[in-house]
N, C-alpha and C. Protein backbone atom coordinates (compact mmCIF):
# COMPACT_ATOMS: atom_id res chain seq x y z
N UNK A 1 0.82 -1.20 0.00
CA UNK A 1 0.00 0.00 0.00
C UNK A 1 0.86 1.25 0.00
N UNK A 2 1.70 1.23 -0.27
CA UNK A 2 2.89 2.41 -0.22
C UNK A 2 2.51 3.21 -1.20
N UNK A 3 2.44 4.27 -0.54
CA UNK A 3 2.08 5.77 -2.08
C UNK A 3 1.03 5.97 -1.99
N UNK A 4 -0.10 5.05 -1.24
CA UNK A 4 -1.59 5.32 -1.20
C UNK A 4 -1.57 6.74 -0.18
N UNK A 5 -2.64 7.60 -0.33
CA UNK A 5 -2.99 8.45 0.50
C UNK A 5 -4.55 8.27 1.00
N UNK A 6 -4.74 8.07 2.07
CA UNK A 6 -5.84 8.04 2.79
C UNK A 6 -6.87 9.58 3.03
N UNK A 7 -7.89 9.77 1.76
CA UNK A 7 -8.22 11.01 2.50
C UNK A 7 -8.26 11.51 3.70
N UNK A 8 -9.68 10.06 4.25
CA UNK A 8 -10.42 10.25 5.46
C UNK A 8 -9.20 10.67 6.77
N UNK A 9 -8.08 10.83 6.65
CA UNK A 9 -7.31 10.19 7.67
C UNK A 9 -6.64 11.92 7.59
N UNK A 10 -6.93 13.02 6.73
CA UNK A 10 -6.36 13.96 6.66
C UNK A 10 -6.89 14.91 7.12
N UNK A 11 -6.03 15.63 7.25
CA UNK A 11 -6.61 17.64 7.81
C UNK A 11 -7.81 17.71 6.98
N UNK A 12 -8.93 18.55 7.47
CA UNK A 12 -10.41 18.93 6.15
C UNK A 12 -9.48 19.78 4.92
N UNK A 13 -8.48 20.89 5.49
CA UNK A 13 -8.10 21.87 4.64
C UNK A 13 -7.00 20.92 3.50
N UNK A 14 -6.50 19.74 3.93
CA UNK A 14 -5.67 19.35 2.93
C UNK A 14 -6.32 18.40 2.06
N UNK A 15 -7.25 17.86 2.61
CA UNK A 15 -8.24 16.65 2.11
C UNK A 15 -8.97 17.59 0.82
N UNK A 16 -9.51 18.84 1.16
CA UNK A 16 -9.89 19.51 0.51
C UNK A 16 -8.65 20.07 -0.92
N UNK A 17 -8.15 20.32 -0.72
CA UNK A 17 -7.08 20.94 -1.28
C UNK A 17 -6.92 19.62 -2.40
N UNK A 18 -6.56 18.62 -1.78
CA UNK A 18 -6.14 17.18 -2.93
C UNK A 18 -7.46 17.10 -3.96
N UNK A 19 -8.48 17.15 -3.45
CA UNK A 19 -9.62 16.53 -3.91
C UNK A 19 -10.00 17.83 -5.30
N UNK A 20 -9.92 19.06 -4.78
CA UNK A 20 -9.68 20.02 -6.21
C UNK A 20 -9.00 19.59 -6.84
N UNK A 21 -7.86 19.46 -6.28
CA UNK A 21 -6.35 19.48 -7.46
C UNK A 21 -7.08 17.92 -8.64
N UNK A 22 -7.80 16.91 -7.89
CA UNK A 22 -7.61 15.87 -8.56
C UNK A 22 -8.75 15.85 -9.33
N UNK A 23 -9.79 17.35 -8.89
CA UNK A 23 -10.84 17.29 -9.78
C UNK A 23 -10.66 17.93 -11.43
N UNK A 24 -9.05 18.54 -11.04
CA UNK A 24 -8.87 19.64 -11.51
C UNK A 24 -9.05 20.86 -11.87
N UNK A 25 -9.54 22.25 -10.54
CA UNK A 25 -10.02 23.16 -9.87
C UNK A 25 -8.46 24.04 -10.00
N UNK A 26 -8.70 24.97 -10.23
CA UNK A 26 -7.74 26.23 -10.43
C UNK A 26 -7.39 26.51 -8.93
N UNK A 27 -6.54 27.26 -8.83
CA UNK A 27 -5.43 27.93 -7.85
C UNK A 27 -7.11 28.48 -6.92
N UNK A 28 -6.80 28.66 -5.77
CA UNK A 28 -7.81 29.33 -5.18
C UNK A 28 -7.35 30.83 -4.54
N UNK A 29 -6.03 31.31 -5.09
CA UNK A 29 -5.23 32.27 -4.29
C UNK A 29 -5.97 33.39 -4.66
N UNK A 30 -6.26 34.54 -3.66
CA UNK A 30 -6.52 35.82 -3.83
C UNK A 30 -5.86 36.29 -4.86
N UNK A 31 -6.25 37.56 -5.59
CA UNK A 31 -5.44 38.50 -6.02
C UNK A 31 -4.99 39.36 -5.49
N UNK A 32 -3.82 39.96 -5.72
CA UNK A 32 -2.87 40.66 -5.19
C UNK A 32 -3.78 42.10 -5.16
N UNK A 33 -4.12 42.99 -4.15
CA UNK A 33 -4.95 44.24 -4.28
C UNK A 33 -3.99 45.15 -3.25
N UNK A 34 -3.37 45.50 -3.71
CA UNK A 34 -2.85 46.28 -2.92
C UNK A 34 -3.45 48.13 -2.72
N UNK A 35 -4.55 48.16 -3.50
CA UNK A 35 -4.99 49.70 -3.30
C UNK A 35 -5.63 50.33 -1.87
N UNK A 36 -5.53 49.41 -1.50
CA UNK A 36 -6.19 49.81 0.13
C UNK A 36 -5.15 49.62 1.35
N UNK A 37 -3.57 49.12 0.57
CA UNK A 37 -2.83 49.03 1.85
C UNK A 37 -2.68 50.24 2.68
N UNK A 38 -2.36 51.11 2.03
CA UNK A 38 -2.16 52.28 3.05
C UNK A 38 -2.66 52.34 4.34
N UNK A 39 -4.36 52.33 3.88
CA UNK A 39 -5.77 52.70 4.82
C UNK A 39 -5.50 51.23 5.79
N UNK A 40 -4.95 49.69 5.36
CA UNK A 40 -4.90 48.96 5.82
C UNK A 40 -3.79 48.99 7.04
N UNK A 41 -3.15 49.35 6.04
CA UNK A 41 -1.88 49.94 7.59
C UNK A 41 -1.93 50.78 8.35
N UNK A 42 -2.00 51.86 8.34
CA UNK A 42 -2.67 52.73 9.20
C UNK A 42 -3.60 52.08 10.53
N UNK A 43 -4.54 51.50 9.70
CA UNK A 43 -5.42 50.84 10.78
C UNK A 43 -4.93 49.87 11.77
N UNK A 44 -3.46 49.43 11.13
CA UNK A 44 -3.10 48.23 12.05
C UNK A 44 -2.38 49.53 12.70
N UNK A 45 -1.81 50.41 12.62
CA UNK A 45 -0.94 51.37 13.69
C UNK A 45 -1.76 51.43 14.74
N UNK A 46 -2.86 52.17 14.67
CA UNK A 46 -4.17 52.66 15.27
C UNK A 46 -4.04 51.81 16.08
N UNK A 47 -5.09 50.32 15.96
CA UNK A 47 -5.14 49.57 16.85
C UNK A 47 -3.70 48.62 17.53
N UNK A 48 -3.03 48.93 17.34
CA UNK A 48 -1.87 48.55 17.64
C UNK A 48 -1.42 49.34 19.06
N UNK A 49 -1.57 50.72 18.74
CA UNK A 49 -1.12 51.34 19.37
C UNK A 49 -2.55 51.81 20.63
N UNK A 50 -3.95 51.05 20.46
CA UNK A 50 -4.62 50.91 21.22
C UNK A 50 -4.56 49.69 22.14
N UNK A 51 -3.87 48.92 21.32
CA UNK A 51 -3.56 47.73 22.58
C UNK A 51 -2.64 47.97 23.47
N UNK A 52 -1.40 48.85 22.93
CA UNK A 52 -0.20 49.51 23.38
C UNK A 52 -0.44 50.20 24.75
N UNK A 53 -1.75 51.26 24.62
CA UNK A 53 -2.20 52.23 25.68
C UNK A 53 -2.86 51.03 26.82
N UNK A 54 -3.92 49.93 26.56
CA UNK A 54 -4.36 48.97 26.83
C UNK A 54 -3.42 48.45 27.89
N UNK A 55 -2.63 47.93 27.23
CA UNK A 55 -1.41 47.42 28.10
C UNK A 55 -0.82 47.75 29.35
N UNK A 56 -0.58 49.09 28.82
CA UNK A 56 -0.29 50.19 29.97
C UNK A 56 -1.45 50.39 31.00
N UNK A 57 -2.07 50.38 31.12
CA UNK A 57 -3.17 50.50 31.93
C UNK A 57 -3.07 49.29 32.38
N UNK A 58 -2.91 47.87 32.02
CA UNK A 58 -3.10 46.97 32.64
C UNK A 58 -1.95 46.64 33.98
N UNK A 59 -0.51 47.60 33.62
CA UNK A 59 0.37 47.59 34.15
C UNK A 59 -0.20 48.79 35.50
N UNK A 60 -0.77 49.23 35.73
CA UNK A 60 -1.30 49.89 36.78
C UNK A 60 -1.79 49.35 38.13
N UNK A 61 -2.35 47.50 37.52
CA UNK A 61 -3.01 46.91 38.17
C UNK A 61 -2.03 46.41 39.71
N UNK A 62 -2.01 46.65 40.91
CA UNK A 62 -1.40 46.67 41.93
C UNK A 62 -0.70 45.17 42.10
N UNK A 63 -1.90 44.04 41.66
CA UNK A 63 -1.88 42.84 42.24
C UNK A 63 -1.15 41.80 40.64
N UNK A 64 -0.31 42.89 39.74
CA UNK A 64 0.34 41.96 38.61
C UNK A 64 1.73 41.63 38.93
N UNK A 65 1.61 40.60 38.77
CA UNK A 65 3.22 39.85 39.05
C UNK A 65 4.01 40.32 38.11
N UNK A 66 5.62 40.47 39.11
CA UNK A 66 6.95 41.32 38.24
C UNK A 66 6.86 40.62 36.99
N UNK A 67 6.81 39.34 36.98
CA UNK A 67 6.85 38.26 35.09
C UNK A 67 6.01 39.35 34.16
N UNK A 68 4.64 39.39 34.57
CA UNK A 68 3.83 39.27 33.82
C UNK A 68 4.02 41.27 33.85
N UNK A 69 3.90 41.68 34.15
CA UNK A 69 4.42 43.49 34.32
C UNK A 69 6.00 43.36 33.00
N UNK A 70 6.94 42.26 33.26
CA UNK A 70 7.75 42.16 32.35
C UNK A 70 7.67 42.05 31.04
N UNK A 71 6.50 40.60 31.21
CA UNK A 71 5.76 40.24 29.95
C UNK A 71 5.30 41.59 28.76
N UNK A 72 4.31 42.13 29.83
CA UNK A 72 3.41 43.46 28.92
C UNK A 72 4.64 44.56 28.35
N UNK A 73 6.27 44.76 29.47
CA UNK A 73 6.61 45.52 29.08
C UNK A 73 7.31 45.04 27.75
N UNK A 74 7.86 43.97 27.58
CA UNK A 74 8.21 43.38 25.95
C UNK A 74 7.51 43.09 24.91
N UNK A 75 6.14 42.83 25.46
CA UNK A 75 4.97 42.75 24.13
C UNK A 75 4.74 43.81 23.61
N UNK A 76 4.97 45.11 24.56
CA UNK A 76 4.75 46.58 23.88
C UNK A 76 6.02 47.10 23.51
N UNK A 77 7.39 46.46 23.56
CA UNK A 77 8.46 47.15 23.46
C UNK A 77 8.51 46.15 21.29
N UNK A 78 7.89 44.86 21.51
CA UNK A 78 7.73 44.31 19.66
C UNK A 78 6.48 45.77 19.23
N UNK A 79 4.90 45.94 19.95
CA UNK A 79 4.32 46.45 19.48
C UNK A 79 5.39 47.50 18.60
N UNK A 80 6.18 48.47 19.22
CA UNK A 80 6.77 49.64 18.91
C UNK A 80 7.41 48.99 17.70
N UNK A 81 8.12 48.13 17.80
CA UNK A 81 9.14 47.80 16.28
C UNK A 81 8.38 47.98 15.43
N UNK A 82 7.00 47.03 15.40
CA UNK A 82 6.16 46.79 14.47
C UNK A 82 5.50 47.97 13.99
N UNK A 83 5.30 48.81 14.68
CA UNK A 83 4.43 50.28 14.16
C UNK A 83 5.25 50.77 13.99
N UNK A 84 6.72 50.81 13.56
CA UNK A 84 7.90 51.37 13.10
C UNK A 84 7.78 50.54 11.58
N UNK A 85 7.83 49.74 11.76
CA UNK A 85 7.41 48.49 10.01
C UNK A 85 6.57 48.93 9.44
N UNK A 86 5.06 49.25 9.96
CA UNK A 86 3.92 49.39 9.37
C UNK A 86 4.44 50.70 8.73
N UNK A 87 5.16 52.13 9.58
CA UNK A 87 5.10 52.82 8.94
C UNK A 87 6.06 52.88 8.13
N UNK A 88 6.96 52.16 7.97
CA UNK A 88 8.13 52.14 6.59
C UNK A 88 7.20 51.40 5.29
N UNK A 89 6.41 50.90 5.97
CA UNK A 89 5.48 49.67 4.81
C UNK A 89 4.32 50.96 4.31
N UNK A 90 4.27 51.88 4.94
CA UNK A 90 3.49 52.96 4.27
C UNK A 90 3.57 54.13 3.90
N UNK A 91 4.85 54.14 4.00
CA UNK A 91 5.80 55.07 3.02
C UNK A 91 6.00 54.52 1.83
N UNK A 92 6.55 52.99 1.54
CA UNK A 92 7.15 52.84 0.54
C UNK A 92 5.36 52.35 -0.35
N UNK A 93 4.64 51.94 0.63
CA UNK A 93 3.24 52.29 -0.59
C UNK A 93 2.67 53.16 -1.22
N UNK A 94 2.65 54.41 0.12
CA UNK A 94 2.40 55.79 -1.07
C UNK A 94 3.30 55.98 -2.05
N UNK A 95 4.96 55.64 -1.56
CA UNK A 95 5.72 56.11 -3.16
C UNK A 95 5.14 55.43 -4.06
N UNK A 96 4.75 54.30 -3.93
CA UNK A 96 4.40 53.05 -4.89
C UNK A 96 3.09 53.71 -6.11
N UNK A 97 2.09 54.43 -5.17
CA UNK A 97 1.20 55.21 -5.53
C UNK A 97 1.06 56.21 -6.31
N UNK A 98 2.77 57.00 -5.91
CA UNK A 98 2.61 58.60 -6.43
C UNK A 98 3.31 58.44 -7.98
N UNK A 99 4.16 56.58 -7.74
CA UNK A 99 4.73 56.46 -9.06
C UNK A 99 4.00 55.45 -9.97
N UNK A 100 2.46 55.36 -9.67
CA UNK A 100 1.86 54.45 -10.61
C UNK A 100 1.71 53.14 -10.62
N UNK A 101 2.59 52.67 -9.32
CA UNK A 101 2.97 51.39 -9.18
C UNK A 101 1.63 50.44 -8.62
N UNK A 102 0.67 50.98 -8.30
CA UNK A 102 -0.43 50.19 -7.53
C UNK A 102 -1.89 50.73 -8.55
């Protein structure tokens, strides 16, 4: 039985996936839309930086252990990298924009 593949015995998403391919069903991938990244990024700053404030407030709480006070202060010290990314990722989209590229 070597080489056989057992649907029933698989993930739904891969079982699925074989069973197109063998119906022969096209690619199911999105298209690439990049005209809304900007507004998309932005929005991840926003709430990013609402979980950020979030955080902080949670660090107020009297009864949080030094770990977990540690914890929040490194999950918000990635938040910051990352809303440093988002906004290099939305700079180089508006150029992308102002030169036709999207």
């Amino acid at each position: 039985m070597k080489g056989i593949i057992f649907l029933n015995r698989l993930p739904l998403k891969v079982k699925t996936i074989i069973e197109l391919h063998m119906k022969g069903a096209k690619s199911m991938a999105k298209p690439d839309n990049r005209k809304n990244n900007v507004e998309r990024l932005q929005k991840m700053v926003e709430n990013t930086k609402e979980n950020m404030e979030a955080a902080r407030e949670t660090m107020d709480n009297e009864h949080l252990s030094a770990s977990d006070k540690a914890a929040i202060e490194s999950k918000n010290h990635r938040r910051e990298e990352s809303i440093e990314s988002f906004k290099a990722e939305i700079a180089d989209e508006k150029r992308d924009r102002e030169n036709g590229e999207v």
